[in-house]
C-alpha atoms as a PDB file:
ATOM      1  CA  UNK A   1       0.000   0.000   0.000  1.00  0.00           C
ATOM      2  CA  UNK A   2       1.473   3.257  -1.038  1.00  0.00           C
ATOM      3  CA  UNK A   3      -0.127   6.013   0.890  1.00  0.00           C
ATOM      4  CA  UNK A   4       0.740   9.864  -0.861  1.00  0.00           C
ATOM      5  CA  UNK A   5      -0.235  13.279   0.254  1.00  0.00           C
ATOM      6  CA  UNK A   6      -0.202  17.072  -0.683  1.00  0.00           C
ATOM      7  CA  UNK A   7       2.769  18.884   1.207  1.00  0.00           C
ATOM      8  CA  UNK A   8       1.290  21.917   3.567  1.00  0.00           C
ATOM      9  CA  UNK A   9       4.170  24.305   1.292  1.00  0.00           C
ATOM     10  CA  UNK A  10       5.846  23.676  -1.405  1.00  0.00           C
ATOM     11  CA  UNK A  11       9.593  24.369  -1.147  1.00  0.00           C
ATOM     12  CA  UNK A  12      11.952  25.045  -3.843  1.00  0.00           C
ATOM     13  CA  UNK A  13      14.909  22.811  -4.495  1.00  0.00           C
ATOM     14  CA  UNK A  14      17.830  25.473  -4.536  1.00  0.00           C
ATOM     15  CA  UNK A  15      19.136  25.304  -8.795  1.00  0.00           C
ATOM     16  CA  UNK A  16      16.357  22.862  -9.557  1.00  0.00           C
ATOM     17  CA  UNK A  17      14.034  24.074 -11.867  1.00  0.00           C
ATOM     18  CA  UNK A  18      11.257  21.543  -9.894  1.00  0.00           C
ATOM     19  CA  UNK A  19      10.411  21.572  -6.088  1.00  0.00           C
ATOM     20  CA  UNK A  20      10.534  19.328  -3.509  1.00  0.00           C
ATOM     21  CA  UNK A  21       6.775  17.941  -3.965  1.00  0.00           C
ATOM     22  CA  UNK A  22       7.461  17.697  -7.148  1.00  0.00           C
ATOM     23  CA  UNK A  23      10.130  15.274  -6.690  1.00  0.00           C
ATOM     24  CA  UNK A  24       9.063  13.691  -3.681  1.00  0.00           C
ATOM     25  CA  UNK A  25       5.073  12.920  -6.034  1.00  0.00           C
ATOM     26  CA  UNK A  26       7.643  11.350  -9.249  1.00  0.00           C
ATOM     27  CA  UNK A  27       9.107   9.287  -6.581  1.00  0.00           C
ATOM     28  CA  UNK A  28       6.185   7.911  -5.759  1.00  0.00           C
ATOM     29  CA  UNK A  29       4.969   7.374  -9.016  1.00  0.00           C
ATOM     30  CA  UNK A  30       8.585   5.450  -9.996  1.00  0.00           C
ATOM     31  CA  UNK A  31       7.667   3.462  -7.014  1.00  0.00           C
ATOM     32  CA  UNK A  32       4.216   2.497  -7.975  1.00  0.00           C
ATOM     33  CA  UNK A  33       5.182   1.762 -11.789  1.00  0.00           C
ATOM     34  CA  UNK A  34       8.149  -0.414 -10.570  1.00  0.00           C
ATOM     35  CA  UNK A  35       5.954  -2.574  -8.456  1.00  0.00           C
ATOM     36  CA  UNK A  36       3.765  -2.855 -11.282  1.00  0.00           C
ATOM     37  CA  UNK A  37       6.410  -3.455 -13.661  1.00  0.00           C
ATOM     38  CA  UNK A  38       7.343  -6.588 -11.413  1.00  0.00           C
ATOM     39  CA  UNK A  39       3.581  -7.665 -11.555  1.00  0.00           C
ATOM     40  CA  UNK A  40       4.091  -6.771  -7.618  1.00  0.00           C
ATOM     41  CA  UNK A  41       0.127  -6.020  -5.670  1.00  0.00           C
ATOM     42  CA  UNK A  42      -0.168  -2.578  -5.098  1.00  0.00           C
ATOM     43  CA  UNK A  43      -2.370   0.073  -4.166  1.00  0.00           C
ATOM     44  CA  UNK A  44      -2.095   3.994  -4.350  1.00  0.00           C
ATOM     45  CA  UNK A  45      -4.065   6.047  -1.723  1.00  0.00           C
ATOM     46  CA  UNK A  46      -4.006   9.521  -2.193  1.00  0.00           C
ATOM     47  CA  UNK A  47      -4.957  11.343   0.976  1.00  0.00           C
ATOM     48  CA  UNK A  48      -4.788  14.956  -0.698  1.00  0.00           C
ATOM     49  CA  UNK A  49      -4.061  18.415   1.398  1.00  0.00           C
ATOM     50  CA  UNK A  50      -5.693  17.494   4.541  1.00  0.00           C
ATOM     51  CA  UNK A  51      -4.265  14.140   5.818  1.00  0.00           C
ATOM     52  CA  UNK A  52      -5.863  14.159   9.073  1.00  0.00           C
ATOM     53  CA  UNK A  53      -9.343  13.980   6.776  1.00  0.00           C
ATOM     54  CA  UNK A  54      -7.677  11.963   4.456  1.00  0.00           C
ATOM     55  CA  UNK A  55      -6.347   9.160   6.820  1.00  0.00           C
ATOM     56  CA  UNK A  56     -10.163   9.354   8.289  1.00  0.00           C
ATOM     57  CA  UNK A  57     -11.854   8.425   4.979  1.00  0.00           C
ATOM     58  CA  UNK A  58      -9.059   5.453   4.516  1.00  0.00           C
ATOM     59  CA  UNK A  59     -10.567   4.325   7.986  1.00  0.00           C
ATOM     60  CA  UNK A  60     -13.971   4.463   6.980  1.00  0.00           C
ATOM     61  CA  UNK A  61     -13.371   2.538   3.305  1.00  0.00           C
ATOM     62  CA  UNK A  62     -11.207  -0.137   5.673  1.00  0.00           C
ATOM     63  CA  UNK A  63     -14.111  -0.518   7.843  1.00  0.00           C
ATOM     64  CA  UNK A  64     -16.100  -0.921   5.579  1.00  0.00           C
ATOM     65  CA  UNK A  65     -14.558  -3.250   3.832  1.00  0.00           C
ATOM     66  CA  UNK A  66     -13.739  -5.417   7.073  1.00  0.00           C
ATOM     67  CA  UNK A  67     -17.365  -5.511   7.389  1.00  0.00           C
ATOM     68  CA  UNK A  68     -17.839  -6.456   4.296  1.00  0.00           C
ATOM     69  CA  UNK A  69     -15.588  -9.263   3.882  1.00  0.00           C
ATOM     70  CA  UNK A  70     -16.858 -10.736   7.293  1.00  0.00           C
ATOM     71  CA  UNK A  71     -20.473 -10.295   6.313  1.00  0.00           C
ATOM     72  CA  UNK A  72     -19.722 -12.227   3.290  1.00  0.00           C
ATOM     73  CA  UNK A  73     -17.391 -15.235   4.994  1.00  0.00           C
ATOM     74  CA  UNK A  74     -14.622 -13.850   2.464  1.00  0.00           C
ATOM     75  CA  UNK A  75     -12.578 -12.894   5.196  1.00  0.00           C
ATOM     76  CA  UNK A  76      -9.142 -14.734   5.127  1.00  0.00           C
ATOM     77  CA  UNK A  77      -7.010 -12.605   7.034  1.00  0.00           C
ATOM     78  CA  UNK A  78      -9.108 -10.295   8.233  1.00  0.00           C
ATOM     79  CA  UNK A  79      -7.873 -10.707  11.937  1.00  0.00           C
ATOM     80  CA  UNK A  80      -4.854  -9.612  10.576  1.00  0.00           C
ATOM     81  CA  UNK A  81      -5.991  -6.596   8.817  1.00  0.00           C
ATOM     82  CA  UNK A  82      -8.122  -5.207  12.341  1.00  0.00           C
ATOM     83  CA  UNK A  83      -5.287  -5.563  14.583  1.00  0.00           C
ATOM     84  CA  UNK A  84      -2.475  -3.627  11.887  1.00  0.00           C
ATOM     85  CA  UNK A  85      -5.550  -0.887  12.092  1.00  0.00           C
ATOM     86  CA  UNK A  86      -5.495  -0.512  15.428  1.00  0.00           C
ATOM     87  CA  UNK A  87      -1.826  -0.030  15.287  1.00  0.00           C
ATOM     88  CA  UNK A  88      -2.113   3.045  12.701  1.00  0.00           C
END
């Protein structure tokens, strides 16, 4: 799971004509297209400007997909899955 966010300022990289959330957002993007690349699971989550929101909305969709998963007896691993959320 690659979890990305919006920096609160954007600084310049002194005699870079890019700044720092510009390189720090291609970063991730190399990441993401190297995993894929290597046919590697992976998941982007984008938590935008506000992470405290963000991060709150990624615990709703997890909950909701806990739920989900138990409600439908697809659940394999889903033990696993509450108890790294209560971690975060």
């Amino acid at each position: 799971i690659q979890i990305t966010g919006e920096d609160a300022e954007d600084l310049a990289i002194p005699g870079e004509p890019y700044t720092f959330s510009v390189l720090k957002q291609a970063q991730a993007v190399g990441d993401l297209e190297s995993l894929q690349s290597k046919k590697r699971r992976v998941v982007r989550v984008h938590l935008g400007g506000d992470v405290r929101s963000g991060l709150d909305r990624l615990s709703k969709l997890v909950d909701a997909a806990l739920e989900q998963t138990q409600m439908t007896g697809t659940g394999r691993g889903v033990k696993k899955a509450e108890s790294l959320k209560s971690k975060v």
